[in-house]
Protein backbone atom coordinates (compact mmCIF):
# COMPACT_ATOMS: atom_id res chain seq x y z
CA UNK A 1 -173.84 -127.23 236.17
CA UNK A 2 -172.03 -130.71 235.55
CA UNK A 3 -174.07 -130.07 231.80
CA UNK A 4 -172.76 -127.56 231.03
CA UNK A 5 -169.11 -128.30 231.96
CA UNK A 6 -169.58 -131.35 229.92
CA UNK A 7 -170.54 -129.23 227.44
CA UNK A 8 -167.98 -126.60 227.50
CA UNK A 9 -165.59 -129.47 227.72
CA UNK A 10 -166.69 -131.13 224.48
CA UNK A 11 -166.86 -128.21 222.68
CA UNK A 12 -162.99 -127.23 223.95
CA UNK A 13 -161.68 -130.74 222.57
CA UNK A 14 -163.50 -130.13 219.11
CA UNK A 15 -162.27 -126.92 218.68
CA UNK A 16 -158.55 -127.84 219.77
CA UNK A 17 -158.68 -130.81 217.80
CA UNK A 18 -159.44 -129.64 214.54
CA UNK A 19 -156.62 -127.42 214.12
CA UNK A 20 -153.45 -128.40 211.42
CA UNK A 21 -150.24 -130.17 212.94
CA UNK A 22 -147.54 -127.56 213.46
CA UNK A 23 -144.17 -128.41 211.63
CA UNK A 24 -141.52 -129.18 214.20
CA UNK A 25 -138.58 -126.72 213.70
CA UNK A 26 -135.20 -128.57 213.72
CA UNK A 27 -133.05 -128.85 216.70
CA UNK A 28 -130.04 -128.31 214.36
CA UNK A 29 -129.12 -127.36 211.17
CA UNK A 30 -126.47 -128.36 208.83
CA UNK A 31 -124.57 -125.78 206.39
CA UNK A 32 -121.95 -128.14 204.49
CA UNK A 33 -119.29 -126.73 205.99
CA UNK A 34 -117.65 -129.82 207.24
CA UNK A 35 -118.74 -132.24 204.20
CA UNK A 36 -116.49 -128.64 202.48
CA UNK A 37 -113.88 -129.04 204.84
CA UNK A 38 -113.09 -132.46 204.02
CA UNK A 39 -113.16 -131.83 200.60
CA UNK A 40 -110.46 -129.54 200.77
CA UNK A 41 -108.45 -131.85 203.37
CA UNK A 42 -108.65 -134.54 201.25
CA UNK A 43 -107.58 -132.61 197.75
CA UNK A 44 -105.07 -131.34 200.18
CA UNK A 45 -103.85 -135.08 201.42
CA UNK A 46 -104.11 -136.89 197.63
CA UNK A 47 -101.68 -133.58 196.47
CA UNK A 48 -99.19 -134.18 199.41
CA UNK A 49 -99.06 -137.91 198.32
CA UNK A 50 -98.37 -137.06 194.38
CA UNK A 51 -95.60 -135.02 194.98
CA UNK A 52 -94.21 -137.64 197.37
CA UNK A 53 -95.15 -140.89 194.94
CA UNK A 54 -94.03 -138.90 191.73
CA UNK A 55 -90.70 -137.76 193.39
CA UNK A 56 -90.44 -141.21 194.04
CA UNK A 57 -90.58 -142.52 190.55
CA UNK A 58 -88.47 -140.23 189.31
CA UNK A 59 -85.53 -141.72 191.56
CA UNK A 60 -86.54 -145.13 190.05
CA UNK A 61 -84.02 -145.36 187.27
CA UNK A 62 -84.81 -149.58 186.57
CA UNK A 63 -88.83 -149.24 186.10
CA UNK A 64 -91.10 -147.32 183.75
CA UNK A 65 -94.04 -146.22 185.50
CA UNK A 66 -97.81 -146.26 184.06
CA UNK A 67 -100.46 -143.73 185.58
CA UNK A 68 -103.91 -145.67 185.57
CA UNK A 69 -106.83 -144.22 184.78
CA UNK A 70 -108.16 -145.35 188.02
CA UNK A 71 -105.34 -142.82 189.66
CA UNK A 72 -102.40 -144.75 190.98
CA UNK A 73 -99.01 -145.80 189.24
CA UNK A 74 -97.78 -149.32 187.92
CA UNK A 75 -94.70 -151.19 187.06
CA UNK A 76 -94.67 -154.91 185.28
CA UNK A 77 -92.11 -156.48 186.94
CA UNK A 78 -92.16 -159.60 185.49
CA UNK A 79 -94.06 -161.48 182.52
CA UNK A 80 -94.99 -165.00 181.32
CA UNK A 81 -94.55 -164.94 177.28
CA UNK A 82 -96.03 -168.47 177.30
CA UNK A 83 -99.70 -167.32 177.97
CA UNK A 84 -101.11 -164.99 176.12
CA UNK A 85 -102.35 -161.45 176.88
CA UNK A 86 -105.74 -161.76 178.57
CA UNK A 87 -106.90 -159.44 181.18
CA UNK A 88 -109.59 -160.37 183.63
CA UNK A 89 -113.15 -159.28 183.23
CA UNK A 90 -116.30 -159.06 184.75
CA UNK A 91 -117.35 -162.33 186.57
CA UNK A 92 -113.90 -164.23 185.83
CA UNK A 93 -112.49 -165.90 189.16
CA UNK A 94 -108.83 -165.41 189.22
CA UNK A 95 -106.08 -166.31 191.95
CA UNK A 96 -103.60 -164.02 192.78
CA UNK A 97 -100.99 -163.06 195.42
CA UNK A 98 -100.15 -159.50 196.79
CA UNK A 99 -97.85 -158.13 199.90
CA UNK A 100 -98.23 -154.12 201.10
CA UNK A 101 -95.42 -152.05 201.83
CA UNK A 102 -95.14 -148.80 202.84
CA UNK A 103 -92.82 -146.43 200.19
CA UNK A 104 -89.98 -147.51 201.81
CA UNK A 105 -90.10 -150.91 201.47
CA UNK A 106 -90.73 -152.02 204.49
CA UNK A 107 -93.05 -155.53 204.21
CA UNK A 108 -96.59 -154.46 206.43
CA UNK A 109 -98.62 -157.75 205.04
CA UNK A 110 -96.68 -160.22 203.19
CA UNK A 111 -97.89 -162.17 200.52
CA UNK A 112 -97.24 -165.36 202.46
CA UNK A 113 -100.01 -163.57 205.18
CA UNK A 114 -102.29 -162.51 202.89
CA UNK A 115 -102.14 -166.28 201.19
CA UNK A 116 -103.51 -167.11 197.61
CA UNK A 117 -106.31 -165.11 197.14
CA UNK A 118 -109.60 -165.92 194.95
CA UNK A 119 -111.59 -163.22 193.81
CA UNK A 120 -114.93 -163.01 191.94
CA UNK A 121 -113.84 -159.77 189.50
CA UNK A 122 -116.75 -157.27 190.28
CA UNK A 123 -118.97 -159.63 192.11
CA UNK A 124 -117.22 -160.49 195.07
CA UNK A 125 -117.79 -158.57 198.28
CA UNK A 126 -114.36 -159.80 199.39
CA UNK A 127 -112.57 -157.41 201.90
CA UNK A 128 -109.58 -155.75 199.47
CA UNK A 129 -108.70 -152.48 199.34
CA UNK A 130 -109.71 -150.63 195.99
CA UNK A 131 -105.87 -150.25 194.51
CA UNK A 132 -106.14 -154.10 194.52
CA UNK A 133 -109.16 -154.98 192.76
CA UNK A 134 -108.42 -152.05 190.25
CA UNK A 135 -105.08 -153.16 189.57
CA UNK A 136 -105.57 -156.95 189.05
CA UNK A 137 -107.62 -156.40 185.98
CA UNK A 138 -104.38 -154.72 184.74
CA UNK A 139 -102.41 -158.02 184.57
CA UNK A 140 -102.39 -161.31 182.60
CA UNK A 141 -101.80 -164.72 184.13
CA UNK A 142 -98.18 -165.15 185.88
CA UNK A 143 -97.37 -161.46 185.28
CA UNK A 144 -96.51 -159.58 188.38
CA UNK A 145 -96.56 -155.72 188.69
CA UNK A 146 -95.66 -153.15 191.52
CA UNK A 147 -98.33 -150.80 191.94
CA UNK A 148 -98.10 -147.51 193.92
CA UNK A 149 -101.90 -146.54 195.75
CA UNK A 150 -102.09 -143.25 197.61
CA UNK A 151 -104.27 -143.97 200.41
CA UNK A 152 -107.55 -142.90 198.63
CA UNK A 153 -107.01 -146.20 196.88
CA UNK A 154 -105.61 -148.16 200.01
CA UNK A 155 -106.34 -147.92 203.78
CA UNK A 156 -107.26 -144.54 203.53
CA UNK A 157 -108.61 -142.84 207.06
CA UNK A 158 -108.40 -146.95 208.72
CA UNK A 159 -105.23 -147.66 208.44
CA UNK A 160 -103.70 -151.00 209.46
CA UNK A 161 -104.00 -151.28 212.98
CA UNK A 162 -101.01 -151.35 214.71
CA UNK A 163 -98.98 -151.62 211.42
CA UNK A 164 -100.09 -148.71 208.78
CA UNK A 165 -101.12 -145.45 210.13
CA UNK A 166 -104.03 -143.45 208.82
CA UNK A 167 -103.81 -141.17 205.02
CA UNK A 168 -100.35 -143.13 204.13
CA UNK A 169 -99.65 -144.16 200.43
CA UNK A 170 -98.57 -147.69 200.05
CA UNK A 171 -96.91 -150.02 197.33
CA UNK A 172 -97.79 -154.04 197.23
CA UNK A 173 -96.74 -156.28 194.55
CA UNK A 174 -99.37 -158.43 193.04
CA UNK A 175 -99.07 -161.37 190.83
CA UNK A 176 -101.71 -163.10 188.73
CA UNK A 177 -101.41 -166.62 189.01
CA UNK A 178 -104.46 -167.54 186.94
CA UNK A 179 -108.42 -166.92 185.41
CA UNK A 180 -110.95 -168.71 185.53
CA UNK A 181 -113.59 -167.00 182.81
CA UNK A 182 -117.16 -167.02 183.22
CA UNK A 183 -118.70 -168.69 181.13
C-alpha cells in the first residue's frame, strides 16, 4: 500500500512539474491617460505664461526683448566694450552672479544670497535651474542681461519653498563676471 502511494505520489509531482510557467496577468494596467493629461496641462500652463510674459514686454518701453531659441526672453542691460565678444562654451568655468524675481519685481533670492557662482558649462551637476545655465552662454564677460523664464525653464512644479509658489514665471538678472576656457 505505502508502494504504491509512493508511487502515485512520484508520478503526481512529475506530471505537475513538467508543465510551462503561466504568465502572471497584471494587477493594473496603464492607458496614458494621465502622462495625456499632463501634456495638455502643461501646453495649457506654458500658454497662460506667454500671454502674461509677452503682455509684459510689450509695456516695457526702455528694453528690446530677444526670444531664445531655448524658449524664454532676454534683455542686455548692460555691456563691457573693453572685452571682447566671447560667449562661454562647453567645459569653460565662468563666474557669474544672478538674483530671481517674480514679474513684479519683487527680489525672491538676491544675488548677494545666491553669492558668486562657479559653474563648469555643461559638465557641472551644480543645482541651477535650466533658464540659468541656458542663458549664461548668452553673455560675454561683465555683460549683464534680464532674462524672463516661464516656469518650464525655472522652478517649475517645486517652487521655492516658502518664497515662489509652484508653475510661476520668474525674471533674475545675471551677470558674467568672467571665463575661464578649457583648454
Amino acid at each position: 500500500m505505502m508502494r504504491t502511494f509512493i508511487a502515485y505520489l512520484m508520478l503526481t509531482f512529475i506530471g505537475t512539474s513538467c508543465q510551462n510557467p503561466e504568465a502572471r496577468t497584471p494587477v493594473k494596467s496603464s492607458s496614458g491617460s494621465f502622462i495625456e493629461a499632463s501634456v495638455a496641462r502643461n501646453k495649457r500652463i506654458y500658454k497662460q505664461e506667454k500671454s502674461i510674459i509677452e503682455a509684459m514686454i510689450k509695456t516695457d518701453s526702455l528694453h528690446d526683448y530677444i526670444s531664445s531659441k531655448s524658449g524664454f526672453w532676454y534683455t542686455l542691460t548692460q555691456r563691457d566694450s573693453t572685452i571682447s565678444k566671447q560667449n562661454p562654451a562647453l567645459g569653460d568655468l565662468i563666474t557669474f552672479t544672478y538674483n530671481v524675481k517674480d514679474l513684479e519685481g519683487n527680489i525672491i533670492v538676491s544675488a548677494k544670497e545666491n553669492g558668486i557662482q562657479t559653474y563648469r558649462v555643461d559638465q557641472s551637476n551644480q543645482d541651477l535651474i535650466s533658464g540659468i545655465r541656458e542663458g549664461v552662454k548668452l553673455l560675454s564677460p561683465g555683460e549683464k542681461a534680464t532674462f524672463i523664464f516661464p516656469s518650464y525653464k525655472a522652478y517649475g512644479y517645486y517652487g521655492i519653498e516658502k518664497k515662489l509658489g509652484t508653475n510661476e514665471p520668474i525674471t533674475s538678472d545675471i551677470t558674467l563676471l568672467s571665463i575661464n576656457q578649457n583648454q
